[in-house]
C-alpha atoms as a PDB file:
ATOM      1  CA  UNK A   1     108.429 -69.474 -78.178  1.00  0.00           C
ATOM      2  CA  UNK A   2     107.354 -66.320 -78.701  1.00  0.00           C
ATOM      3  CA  UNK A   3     107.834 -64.031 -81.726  1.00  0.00           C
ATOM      4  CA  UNK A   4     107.381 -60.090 -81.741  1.00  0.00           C
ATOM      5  CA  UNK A   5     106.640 -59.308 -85.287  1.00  0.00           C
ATOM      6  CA  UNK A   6     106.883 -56.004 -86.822  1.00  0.00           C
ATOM      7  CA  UNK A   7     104.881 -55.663 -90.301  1.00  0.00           C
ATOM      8  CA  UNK A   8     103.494 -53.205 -92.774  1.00  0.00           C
ATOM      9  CA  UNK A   9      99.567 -53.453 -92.766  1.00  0.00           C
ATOM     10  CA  UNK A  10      97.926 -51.943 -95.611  1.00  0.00           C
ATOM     11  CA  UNK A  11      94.117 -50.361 -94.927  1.00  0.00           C
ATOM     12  CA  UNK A  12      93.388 -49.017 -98.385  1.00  0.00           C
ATOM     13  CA  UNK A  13      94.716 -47.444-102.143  1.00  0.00           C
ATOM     14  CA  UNK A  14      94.132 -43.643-100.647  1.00  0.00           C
ATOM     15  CA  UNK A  15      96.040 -44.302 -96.981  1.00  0.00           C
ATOM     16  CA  UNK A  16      99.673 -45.363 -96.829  1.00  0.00           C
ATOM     17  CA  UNK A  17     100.513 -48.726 -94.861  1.00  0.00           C
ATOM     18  CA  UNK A  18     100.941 -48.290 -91.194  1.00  0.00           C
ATOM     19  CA  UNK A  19     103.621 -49.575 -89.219  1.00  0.00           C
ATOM     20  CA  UNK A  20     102.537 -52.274 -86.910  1.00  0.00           C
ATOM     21  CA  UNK A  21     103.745 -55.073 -84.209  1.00  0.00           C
ATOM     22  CA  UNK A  22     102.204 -58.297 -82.741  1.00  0.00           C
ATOM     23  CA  UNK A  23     103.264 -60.755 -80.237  1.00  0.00           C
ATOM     24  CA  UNK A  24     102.699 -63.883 -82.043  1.00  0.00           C
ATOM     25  CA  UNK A  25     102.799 -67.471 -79.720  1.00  0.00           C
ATOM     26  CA  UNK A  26     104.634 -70.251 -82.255  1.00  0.00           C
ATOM     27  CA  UNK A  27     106.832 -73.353 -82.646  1.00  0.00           C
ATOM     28  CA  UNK A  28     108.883 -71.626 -85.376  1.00  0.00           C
ATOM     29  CA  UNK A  29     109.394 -68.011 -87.331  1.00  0.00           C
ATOM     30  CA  UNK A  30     107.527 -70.031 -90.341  1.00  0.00           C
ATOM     31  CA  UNK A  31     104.368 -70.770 -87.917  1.00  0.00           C
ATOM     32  CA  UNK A  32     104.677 -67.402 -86.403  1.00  0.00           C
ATOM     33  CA  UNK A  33     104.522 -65.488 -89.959  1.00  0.00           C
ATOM     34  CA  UNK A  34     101.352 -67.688 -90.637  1.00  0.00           C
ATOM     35  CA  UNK A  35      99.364 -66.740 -87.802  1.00  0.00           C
ATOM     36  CA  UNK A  36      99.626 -63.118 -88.026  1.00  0.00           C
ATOM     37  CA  UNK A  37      98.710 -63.384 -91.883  1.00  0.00           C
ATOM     38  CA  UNK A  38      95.590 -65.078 -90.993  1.00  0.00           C
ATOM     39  CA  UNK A  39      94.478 -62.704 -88.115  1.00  0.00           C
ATOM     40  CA  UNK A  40      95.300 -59.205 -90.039  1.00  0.00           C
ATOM     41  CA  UNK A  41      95.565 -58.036 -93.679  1.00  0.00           C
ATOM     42  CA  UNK A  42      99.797 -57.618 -93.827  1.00  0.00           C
ATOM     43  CA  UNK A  43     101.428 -56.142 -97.115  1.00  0.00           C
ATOM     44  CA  UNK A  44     105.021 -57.390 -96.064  1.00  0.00           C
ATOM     45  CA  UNK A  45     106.876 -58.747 -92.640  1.00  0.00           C
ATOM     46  CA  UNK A  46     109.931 -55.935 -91.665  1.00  0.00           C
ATOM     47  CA  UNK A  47     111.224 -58.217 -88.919  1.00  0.00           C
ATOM     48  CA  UNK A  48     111.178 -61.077 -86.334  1.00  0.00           C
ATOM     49  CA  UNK A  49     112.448 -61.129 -82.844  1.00  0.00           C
ATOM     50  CA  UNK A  50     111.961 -64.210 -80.644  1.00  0.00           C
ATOM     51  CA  UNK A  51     112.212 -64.297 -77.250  1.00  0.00           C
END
């Protein structure tokens, strides 16, 4: 399934977090939220959508 994620992505202490979204390819929400931990630096997860 896949999973359209939208997170908060921090870059640094002097820039706020930007808004961002992946398409992530998983068996579950719990596998999705893994993968896009491990391929970018997110501060928290605002939402899931599968499709």
């Amino acid at each position: 399934m896949k999973y359209k994620i939208w997170f908060s992505k921090y870059i640094s202490d002097r820039l706020s977090d930007v808004l961002s979204s992946r398409v992530v390819i998983a068996d579950s929400k719990e596998e999705a939220i893994k993968k896009i931990k491990a391929i970018t630096n997110v501060n928290y997860i605002i939402s899931i959508d599968g499709f």
